[in-house]
Protein backbone atom coordinates (compact mmCIF):
# COMPACT_ATOMS: atom_id res chain seq x y z
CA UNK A 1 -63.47 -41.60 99.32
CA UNK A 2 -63.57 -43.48 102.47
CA UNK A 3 -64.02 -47.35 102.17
CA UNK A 4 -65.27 -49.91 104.53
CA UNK A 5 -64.23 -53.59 105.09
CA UNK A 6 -67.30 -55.12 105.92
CA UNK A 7 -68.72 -58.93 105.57
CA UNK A 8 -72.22 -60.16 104.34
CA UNK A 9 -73.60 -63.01 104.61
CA UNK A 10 -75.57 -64.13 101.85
CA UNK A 11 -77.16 -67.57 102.52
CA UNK A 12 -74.61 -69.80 104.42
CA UNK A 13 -71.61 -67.77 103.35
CA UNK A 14 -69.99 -64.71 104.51
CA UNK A 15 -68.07 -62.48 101.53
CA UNK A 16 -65.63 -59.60 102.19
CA UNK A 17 -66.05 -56.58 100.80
CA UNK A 18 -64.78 -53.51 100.17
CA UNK A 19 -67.30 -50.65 100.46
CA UNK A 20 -67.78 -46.47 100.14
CA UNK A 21 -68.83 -45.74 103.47
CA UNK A 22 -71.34 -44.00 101.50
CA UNK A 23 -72.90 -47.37 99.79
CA UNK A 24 -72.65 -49.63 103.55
CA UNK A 25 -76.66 -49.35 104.49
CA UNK A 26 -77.73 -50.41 101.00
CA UNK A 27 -75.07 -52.80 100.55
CA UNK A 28 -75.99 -54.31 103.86
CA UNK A 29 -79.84 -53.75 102.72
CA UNK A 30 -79.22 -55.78 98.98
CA UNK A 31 -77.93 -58.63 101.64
CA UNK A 32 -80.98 -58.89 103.55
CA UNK A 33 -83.31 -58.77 100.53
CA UNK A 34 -81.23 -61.54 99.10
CA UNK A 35 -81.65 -63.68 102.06
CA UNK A 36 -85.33 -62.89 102.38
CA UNK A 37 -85.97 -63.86 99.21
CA UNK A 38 -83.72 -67.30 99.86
CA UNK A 39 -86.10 -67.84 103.02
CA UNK A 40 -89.52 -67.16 101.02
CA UNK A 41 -88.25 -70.04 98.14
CA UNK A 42 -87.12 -72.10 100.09
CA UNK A 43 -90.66 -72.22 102.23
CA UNK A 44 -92.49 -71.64 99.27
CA UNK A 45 -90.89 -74.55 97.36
CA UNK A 46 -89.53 -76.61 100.02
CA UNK A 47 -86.00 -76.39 98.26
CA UNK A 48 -82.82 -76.70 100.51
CA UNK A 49 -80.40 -76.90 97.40
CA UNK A 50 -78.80 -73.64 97.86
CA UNK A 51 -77.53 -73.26 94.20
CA UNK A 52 -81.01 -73.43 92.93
CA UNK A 53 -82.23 -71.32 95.21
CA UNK A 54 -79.53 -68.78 94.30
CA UNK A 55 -80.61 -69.36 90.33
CA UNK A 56 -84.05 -68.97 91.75
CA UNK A 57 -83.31 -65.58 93.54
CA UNK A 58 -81.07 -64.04 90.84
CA UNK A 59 -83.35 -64.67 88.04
CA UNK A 60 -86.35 -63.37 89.80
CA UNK A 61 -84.16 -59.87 90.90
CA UNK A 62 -83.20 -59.61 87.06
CA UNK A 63 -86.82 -59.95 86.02
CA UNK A 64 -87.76 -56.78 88.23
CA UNK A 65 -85.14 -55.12 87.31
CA UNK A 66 -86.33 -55.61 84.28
CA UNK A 67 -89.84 -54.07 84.83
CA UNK A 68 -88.61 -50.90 85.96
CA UNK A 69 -86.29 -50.32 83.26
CA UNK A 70 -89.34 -50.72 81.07
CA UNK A 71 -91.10 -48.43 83.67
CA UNK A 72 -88.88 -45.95 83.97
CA UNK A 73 -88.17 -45.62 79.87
CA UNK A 74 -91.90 -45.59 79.33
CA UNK A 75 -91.86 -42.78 82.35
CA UNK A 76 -89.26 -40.87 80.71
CA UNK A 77 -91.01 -41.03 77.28
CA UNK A 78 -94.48 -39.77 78.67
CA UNK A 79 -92.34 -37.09 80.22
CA UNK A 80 -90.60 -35.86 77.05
CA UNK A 81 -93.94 -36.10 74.97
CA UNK A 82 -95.60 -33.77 77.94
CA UNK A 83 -92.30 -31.46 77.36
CA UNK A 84 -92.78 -31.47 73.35
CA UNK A 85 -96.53 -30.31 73.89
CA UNK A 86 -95.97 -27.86 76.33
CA UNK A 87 -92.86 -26.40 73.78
CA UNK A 88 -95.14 -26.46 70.85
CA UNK A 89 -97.72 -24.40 72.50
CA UNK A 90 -95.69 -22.11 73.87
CA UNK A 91 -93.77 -21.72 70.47
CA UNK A 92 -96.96 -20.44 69.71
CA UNK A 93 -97.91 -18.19 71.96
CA UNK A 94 -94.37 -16.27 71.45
């Protein structure tokens, strides 16, 4: 498992880190997004306090992570109720 030493910036700070080579693009990609998001707050809400726009950013990532957790179990759940029908009627058939 190779790792990488790389450095993101995330607002006005850079942070080290230690990386699979594997994991660099979407590390580097998670960065971006972050400061994106930072950008569209502050513009939207004319904020320059970075901490609340770091509060601002985090709780709005956790909410939609949120969603698709919910997604993905309700996705799962229509897909094992699909799977129980389709065993049933092939239980009886055989």
């Amino acid at each position: 498992m190779e790792t990488l030493s790389i450095r993101i910036k995330i607002g006005d700070r850079e942070y080290p880190m230690k990386v699979k080579a594997q994991d660099e693009a979407k590390i580097r990609r998670a960065g971006k997004l972050i400061n994106e998001k930072l950008k569209r707050y502050r513009e939207e809400f004319g904020l320059d306090d970075r901490q609340d726009l770091l509060a601002m950013v985090a709780f709005d990532s956790m909410v939609e992570a949120m969603d698709l957790n919910e997604s993905n179990a309700q996705g799962s759940e229509q897909v094992k109720a699909t799977l129980t029908q389709i065993n049933a009627e092939l239980s009886s058939i055989l």
